[in-house]
C-alpha atoms as a PDB file:
ATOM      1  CA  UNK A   1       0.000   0.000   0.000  1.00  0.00           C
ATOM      2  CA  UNK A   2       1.333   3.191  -1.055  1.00  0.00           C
ATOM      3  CA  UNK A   3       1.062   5.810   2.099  1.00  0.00           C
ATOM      4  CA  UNK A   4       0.673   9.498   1.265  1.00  0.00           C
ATOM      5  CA  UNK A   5       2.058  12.219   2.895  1.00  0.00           C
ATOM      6  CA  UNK A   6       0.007  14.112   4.836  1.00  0.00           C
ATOM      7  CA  UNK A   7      -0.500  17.403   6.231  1.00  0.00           C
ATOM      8  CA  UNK A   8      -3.479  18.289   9.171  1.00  0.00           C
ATOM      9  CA  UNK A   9      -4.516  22.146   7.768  1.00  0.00           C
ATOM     10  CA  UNK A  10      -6.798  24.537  10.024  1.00  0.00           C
ATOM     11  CA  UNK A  11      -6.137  27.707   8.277  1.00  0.00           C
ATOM     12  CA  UNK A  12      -3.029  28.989  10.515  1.00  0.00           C
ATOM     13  CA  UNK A  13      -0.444  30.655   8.742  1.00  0.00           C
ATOM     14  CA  UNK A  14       2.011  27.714  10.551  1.00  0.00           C
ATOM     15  CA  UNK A  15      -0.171  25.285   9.097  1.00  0.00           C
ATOM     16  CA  UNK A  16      -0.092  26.327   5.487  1.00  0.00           C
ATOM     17  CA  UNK A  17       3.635  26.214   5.677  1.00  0.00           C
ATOM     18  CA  UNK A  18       3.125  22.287   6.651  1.00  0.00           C
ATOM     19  CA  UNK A  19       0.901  21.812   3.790  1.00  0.00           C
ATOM     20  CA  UNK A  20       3.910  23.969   1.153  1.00  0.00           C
ATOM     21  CA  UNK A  21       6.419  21.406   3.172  1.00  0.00           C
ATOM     22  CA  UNK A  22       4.660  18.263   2.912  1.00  0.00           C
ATOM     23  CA  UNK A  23       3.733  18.967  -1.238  1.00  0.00           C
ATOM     24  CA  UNK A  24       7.582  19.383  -1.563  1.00  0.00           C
ATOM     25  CA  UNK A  25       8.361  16.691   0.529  1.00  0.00           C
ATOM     26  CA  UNK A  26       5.809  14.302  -1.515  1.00  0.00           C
ATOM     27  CA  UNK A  27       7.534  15.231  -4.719  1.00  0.00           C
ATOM     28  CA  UNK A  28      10.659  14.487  -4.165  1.00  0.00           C
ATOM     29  CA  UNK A  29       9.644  11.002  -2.880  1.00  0.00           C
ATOM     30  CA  UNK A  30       6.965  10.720  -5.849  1.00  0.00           C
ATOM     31  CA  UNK A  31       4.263   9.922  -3.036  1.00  0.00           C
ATOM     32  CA  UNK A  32       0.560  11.505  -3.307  1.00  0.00           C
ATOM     33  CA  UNK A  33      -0.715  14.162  -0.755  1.00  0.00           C
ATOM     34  CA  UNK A  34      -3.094  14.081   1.443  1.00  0.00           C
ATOM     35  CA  UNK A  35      -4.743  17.036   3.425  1.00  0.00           C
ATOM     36  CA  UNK A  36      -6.713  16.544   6.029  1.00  0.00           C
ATOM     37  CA  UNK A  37      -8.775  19.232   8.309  1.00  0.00           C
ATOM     38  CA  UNK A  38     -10.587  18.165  11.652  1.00  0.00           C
ATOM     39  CA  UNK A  39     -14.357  20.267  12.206  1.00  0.00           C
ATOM     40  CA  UNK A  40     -17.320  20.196  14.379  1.00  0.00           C
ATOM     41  CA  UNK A  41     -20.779  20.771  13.656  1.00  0.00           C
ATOM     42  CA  UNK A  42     -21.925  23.774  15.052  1.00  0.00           C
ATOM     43  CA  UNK A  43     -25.648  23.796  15.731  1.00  0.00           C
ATOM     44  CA  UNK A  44     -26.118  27.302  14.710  1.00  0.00           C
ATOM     45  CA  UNK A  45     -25.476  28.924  10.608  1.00  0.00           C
ATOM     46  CA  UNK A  46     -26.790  25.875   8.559  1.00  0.00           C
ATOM     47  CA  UNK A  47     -26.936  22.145   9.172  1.00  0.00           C
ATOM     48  CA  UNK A  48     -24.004  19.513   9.002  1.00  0.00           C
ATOM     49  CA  UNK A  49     -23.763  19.370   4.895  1.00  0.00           C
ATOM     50  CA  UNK A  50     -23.805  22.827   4.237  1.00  0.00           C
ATOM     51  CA  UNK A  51     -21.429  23.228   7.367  1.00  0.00           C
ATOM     52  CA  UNK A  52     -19.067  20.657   5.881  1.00  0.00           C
ATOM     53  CA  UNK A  53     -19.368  22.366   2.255  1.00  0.00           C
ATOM     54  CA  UNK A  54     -17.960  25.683   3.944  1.00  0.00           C
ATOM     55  CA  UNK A  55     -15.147  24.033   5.347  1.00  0.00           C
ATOM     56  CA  UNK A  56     -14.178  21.838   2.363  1.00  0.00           C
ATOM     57  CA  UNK A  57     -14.175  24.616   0.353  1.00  0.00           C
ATOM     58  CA  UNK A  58     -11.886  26.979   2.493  1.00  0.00           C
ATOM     59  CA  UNK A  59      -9.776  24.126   2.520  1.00  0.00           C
ATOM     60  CA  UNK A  60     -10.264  23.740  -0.911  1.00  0.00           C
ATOM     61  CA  UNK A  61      -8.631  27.297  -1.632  1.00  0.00           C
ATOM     62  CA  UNK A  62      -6.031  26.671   1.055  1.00  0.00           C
ATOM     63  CA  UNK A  63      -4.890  23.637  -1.396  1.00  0.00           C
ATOM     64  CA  UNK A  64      -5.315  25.931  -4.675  1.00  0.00           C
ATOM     65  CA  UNK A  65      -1.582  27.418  -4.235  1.00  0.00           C
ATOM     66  CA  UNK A  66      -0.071  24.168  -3.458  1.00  0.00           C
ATOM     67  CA  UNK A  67      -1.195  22.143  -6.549  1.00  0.00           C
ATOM     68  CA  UNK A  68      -0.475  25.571  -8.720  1.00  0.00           C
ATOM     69  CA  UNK A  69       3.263  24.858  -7.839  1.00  0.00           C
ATOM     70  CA  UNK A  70       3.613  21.422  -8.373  1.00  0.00           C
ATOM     71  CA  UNK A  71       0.614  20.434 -10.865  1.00  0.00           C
ATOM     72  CA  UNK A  72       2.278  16.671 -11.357  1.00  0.00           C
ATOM     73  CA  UNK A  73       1.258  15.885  -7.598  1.00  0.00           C
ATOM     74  CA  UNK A  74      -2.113  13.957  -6.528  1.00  0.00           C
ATOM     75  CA  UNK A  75      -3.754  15.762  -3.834  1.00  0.00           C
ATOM     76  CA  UNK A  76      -6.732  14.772  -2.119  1.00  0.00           C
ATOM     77  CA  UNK A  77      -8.375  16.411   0.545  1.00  0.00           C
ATOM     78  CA  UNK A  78     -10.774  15.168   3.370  1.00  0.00           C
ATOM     79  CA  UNK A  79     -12.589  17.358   6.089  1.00  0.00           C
ATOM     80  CA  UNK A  80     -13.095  15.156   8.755  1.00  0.00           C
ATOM     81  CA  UNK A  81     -16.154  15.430  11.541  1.00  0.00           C
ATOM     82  CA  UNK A  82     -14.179  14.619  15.079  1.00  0.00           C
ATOM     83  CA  UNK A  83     -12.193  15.932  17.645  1.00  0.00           C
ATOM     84  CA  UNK A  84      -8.448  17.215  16.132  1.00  0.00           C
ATOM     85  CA  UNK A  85      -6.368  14.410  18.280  1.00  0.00           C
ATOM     86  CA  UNK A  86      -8.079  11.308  17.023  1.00  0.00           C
ATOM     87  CA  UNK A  87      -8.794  12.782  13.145  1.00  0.00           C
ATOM     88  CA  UNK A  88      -5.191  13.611  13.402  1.00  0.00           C
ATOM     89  CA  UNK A  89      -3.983  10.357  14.895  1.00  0.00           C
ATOM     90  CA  UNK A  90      -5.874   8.411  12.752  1.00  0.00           C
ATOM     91  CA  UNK A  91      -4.654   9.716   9.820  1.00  0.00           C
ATOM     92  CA  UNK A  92      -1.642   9.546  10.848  1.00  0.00           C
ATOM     93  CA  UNK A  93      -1.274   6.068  10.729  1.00  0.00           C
ATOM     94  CA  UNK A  94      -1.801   5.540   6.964  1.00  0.00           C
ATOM     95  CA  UNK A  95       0.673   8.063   6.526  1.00  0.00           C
ATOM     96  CA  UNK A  96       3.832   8.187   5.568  1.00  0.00           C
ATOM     97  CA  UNK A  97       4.224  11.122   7.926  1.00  0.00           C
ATOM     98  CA  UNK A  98       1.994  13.672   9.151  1.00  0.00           C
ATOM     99  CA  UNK A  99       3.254  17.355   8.883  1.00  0.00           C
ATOM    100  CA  UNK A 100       1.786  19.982  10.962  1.00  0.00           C
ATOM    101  CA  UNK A 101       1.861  23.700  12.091  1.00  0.00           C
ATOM    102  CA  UNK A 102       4.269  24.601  14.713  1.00  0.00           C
ATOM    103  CA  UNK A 103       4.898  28.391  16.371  1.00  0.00           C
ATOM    104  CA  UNK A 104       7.796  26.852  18.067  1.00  0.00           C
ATOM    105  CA  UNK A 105       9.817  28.718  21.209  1.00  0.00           C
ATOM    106  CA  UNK A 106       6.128  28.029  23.052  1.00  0.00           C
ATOM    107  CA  UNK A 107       3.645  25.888  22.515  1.00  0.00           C
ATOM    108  CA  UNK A 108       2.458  24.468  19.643  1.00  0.00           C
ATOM    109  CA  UNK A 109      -0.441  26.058  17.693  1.00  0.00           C
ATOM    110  CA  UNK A 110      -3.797  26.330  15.261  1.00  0.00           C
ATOM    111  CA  UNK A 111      -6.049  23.351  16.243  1.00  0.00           C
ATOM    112  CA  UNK A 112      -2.644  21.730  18.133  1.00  0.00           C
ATOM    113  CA  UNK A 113      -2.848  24.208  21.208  1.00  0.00           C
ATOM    114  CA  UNK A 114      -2.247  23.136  24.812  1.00  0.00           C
ATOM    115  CA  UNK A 115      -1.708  19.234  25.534  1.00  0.00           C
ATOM    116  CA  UNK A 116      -3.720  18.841  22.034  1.00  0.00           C
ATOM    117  CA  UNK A 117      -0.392  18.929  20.569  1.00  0.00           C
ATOM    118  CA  UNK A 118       1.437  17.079  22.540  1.00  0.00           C
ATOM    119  CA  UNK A 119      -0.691  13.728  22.552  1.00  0.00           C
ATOM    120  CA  UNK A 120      -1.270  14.065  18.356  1.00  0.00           C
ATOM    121  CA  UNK A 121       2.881  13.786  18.829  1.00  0.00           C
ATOM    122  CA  UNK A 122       3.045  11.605  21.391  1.00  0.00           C
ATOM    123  CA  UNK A 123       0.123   9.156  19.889  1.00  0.00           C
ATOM    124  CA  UNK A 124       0.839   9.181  16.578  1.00  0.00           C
ATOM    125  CA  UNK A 125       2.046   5.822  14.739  1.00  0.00           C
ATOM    126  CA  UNK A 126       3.969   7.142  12.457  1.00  0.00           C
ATOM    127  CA  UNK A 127       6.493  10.221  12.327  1.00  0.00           C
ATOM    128  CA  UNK A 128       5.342  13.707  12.797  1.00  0.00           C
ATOM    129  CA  UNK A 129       6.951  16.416  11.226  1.00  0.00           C
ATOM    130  CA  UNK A 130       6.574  19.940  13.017  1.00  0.00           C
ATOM    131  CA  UNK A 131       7.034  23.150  10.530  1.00  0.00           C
ATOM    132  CA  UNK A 132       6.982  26.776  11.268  1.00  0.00           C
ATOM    133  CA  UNK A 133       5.492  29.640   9.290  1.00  0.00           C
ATOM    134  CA  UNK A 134       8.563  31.202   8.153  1.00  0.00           C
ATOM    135  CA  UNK A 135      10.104  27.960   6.279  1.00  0.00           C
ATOM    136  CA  UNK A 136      10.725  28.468   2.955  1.00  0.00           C
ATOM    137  CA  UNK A 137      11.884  26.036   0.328  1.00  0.00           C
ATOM    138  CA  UNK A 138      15.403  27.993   0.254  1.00  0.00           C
ATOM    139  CA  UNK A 139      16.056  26.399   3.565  1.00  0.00           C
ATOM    140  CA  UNK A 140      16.430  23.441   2.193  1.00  0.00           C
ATOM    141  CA  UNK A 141      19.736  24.605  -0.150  1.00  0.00           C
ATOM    142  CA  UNK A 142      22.606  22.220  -0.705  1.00  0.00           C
ATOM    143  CA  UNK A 143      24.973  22.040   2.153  1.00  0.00           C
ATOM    144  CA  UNK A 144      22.140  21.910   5.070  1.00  0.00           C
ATOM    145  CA  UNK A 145      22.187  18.356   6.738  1.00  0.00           C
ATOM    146  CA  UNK A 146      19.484  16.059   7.613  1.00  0.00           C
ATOM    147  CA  UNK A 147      20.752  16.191  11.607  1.00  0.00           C
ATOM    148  CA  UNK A 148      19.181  13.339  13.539  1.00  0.00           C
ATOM    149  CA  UNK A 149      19.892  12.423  17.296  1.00  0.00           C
ATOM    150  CA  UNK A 150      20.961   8.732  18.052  1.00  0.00           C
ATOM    151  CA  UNK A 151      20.719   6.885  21.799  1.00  0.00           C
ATOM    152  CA  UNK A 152      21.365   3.618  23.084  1.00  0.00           C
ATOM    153  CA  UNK A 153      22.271   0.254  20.692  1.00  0.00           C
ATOM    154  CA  UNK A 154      21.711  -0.354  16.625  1.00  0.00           C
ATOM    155  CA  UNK A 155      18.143  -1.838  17.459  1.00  0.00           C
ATOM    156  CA  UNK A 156      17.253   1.009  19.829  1.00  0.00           C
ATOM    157  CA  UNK A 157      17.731   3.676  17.047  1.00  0.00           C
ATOM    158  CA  UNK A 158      17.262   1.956  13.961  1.00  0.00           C
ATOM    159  CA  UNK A 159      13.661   3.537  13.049  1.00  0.00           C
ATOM    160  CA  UNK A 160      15.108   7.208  13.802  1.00  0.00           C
ATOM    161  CA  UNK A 161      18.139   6.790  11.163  1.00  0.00           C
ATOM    162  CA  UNK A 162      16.112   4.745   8.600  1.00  0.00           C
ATOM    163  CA  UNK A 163      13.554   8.224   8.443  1.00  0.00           C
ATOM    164  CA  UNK A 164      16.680  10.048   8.754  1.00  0.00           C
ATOM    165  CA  UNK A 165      18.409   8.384   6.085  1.00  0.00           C
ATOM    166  CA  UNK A 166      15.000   7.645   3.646  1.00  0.00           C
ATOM    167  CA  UNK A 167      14.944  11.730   3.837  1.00  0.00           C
ATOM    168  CA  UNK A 168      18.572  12.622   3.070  1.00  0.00           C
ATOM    169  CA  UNK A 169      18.310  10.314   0.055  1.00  0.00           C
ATOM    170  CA  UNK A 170      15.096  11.759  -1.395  1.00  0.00           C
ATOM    171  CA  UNK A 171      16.875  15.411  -0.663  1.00  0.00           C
ATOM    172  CA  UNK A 172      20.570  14.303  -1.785  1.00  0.00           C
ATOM    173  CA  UNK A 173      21.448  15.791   1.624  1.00  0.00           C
ATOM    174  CA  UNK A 174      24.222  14.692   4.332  1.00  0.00           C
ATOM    175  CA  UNK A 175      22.995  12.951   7.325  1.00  0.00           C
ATOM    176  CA  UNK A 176      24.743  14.577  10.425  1.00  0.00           C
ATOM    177  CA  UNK A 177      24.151  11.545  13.271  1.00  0.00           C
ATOM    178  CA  UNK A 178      24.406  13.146  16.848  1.00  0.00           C
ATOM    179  CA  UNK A 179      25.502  10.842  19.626  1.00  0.00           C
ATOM    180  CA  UNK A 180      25.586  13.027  23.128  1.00  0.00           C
ATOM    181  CA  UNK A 181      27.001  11.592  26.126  1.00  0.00           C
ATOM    182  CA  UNK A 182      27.287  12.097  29.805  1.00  0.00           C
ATOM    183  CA  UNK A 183      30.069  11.149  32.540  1.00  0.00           C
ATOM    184  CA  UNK A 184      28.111   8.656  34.799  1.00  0.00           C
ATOM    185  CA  UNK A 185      27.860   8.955  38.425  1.00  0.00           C
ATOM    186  CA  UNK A 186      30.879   6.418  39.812  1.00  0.00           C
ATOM    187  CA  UNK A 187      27.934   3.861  40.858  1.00  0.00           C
ATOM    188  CA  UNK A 188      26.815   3.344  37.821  1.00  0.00           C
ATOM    189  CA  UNK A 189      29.815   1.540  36.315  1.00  0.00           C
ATOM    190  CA  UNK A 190      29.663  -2.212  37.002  1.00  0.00           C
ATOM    191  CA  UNK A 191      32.971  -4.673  36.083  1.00  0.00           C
ATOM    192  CA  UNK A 192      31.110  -5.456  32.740  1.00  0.00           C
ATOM    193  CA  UNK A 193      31.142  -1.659  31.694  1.00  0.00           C
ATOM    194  CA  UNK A 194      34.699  -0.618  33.614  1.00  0.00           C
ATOM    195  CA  UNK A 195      35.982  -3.774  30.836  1.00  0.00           C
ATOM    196  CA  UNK A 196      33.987  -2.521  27.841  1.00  0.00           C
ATOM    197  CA  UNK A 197      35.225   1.065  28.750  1.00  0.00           C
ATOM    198  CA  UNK A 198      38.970   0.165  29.025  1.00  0.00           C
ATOM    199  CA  UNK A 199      38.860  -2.070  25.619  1.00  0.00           C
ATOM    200  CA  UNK A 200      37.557   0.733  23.761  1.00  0.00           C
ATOM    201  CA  UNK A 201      40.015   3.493  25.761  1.00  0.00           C
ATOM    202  CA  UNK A 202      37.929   5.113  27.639  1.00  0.00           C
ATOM    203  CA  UNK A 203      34.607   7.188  27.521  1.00  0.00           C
ATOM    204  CA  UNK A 204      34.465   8.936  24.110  1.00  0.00           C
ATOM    205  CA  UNK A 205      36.201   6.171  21.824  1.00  0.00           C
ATOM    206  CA  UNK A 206      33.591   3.761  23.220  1.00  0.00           C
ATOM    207  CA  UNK A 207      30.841   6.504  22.659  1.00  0.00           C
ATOM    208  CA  UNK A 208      32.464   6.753  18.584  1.00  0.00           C
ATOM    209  CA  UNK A 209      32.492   2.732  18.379  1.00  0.00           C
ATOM    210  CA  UNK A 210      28.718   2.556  19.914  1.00  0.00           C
ATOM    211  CA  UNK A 211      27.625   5.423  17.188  1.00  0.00           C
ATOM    212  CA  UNK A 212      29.877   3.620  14.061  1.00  0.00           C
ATOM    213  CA  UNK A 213      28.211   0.232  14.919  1.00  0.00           C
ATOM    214  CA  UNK A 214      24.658   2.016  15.118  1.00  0.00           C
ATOM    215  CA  UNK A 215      24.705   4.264  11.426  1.00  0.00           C
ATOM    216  CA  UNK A 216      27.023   0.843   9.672  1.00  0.00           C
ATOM    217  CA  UNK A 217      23.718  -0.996   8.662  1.00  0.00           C
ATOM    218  CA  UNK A 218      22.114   2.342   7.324  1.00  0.00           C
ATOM    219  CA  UNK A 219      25.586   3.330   5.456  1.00  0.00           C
ATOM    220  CA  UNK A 220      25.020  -0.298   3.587  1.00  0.00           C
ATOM    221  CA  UNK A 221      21.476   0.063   2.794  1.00  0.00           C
ATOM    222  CA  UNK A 222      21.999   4.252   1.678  1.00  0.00           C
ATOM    223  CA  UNK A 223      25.072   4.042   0.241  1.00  0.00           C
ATOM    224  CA  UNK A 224      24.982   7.339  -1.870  1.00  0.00           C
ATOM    225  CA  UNK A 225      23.929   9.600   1.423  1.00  0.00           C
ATOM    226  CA  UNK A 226      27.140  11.112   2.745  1.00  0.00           C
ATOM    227  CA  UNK A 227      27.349  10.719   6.635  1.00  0.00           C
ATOM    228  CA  UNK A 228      28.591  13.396   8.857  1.00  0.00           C
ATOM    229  CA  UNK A 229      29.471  11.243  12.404  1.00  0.00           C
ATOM    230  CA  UNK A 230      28.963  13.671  15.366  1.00  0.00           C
ATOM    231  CA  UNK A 231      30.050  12.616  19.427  1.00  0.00           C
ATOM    232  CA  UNK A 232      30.045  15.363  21.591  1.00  0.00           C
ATOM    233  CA  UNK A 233      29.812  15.238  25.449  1.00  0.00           C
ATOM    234  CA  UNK A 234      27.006  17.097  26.707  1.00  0.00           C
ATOM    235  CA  UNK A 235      22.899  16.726  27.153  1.00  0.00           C
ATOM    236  CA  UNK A 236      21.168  15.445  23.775  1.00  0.00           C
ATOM    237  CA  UNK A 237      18.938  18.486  23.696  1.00  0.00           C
ATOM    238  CA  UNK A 238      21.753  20.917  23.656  1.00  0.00           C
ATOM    239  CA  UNK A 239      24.094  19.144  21.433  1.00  0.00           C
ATOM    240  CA  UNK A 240      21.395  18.465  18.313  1.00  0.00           C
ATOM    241  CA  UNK A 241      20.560  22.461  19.178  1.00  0.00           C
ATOM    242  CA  UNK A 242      24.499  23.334  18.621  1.00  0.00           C
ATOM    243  CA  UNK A 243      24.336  21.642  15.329  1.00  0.00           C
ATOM    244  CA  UNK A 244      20.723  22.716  14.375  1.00  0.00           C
ATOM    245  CA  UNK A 245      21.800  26.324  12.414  1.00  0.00           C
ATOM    246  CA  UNK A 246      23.423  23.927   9.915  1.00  0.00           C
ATOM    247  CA  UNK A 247      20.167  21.457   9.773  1.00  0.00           C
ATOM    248  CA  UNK A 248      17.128  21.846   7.114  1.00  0.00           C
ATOM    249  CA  UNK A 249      15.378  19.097   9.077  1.00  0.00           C
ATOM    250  CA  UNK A 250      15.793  17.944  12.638  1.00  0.00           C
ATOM    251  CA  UNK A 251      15.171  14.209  13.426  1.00  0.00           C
ATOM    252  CA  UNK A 252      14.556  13.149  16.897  1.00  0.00           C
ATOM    253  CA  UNK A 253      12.973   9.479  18.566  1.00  0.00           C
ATOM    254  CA  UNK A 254      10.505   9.119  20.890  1.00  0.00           C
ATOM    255  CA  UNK A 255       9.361   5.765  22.852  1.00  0.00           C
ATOM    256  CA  UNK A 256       6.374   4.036  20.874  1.00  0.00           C
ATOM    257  CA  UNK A 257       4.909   2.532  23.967  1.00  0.00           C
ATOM    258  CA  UNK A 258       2.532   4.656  26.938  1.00  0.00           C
ATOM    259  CA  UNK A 259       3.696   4.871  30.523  1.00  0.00           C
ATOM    260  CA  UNK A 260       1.408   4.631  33.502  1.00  0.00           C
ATOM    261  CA  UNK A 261       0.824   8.452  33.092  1.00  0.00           C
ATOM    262  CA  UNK A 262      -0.154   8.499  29.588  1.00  0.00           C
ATOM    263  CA  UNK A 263       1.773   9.580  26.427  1.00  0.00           C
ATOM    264  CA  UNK A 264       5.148  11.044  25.970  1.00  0.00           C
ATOM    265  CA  UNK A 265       6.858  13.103  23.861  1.00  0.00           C
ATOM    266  CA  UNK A 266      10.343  12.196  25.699  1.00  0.00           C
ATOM    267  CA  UNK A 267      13.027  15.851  27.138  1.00  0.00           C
ATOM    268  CA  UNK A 268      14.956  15.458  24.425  1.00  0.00           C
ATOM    269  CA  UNK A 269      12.395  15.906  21.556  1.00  0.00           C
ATOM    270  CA  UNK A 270      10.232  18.128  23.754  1.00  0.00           C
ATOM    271  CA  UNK A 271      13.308  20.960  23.872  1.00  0.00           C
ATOM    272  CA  UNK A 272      14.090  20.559  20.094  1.00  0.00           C
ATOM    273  CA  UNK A 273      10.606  21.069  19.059  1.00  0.00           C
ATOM    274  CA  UNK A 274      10.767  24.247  21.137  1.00  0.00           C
ATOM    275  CA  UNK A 275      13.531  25.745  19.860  1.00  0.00           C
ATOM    276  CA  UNK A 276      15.404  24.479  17.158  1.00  0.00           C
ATOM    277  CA  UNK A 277      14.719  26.610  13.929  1.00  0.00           C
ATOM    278  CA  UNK A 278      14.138  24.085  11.283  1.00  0.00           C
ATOM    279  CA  UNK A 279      11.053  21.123  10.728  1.00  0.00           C
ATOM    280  CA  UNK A 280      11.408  18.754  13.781  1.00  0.00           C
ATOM    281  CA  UNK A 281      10.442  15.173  12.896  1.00  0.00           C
ATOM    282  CA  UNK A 282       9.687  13.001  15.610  1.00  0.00           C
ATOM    283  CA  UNK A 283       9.775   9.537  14.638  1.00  0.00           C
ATOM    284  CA  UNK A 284       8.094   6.875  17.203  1.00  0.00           C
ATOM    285  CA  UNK A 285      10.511   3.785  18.402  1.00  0.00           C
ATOM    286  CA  UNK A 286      10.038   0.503  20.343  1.00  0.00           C
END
């Protein structure tokens, strides 16, 4: 089944740049478009068709600009009765990813304000790309990387870098792969990390190896992307924000599976999606 990208519209000048994003982004990977726009009947001004006409065609016009620039690309559009988290969830998982408005430095906005947001992100099956209003196709020159933040083992990571990587190749773009670490307090090392440590020589060669062993199967499967390897002591957040000025797209994980208190975006991609200045794809992960 061929997945579309898809963009959630509400009118917002941050979600219009989505939609200009996601038609570019659907090009270059020869995929279809899909726009989708969550409503509620109001009981007042008409009744639920007419309603629904009025919204379909605003989104309608919204669209208008989009296929005018790229006339070779199949758009479809769907206005969709429901509350915005589950019309955007839901189409977000037959997506390829789901692009969507974001103010950034604050909260996110348009139909995605307060914890609305947050659990569309957090719930979502498939990656969720997070674009501001001033992005502009220029951003995405030759030279800017595809920077995308990489924790743990090969297995733990391996979704992140395979959207990372499926993007740089579709953009002819350099993946930049961020690996942050962290001295650990003195109780945390156990004889079976002390020996890994001291075969590797010490902290950051073993933090080099662990990121090498982690991007190998994706340098064999994308051989043509150029690969930018990046270990830097520090917190994740602020080391992917050190490198962000140089990225046209931001790439960060989040854990797939709910915690007793509900959803989670995860620190690391919650400060990004604050503050870096470029899309911020957050790509769910076992």
């Amino acid at each position: 089944m061929t997945r579309p990208i898809t963009a959630g519209v509400d009118g917002t000048e941050e979600s219009l740049a989505a939609l200009d994003w996601a038609a570019r982004e659907a090009v270059r990977r020869a995929l279809p478009l899909r726009v989708v726009h969550a409503w509620r009947y109001e009981a007042v001004g008409g009744d639920r068709e007419t309603q629904r006409g009025w919204v379909s065609d605003g989104v309608t016009e919204s669209v208008r600009t989009v296929t005018g620039r790229h006339p070779e690309l199949a758009v479809s559009v769907d206005v969709v009765e429901g509350g915005p988290v589950e019309v955007l969830v839901a189409a977000a998982a037959g997506a390829e990813l789901l692009a969507l408005g974001s103010r950034g430095h604050g909260q996110v906005v348009g139909f995605l304000l307060g914890s609305v947001g947050q659990q569309v992100i957090a719930e979502a099956a498939r990656p969720v790309v997070l674009v501001r209003a001033g992005d502009r196709p220029a951003a995405e020159a030759a030279g800017r990387e595809v920077v995308v933040g990489q924790q743990g083992g090969a297995e733990d990571s391996a979704a992140v870098l395979g959207f990372a990587f499926e993007t740089a190749a579709a953009r002819g773009a350099t993946v930049r792969v961020v690996r942050a670490w962290t001295l650990p307090p003195v109780f945390a090392y156990s004889p079976g990390s002390l020996k890994l440590l001291d075969e590797a020589g010490g902290m950051e060669p073993f933090e080099k190896k662990a990121l090498s062993e982690a991007v190998r199967p994706l340098r064999e499967r994308f051989p043509g992307v150029p690969v930018a390897e990046h270990v830097e002591m520090g917190s994740a957040g602020q080391v992917l924000l050190s490198v962000a000025g140089h990225a046209q797209l931001m790439v960060v994980g989040r854990r797939a599976h709910r915690t007793a208190v509900g959803a989670r975006i995860g620190s690391v991609a919650h400060g990004v999606l604050h503050h870096a200045d470029c899309p911020v794809a957050v790509v769910p992960h076992d």
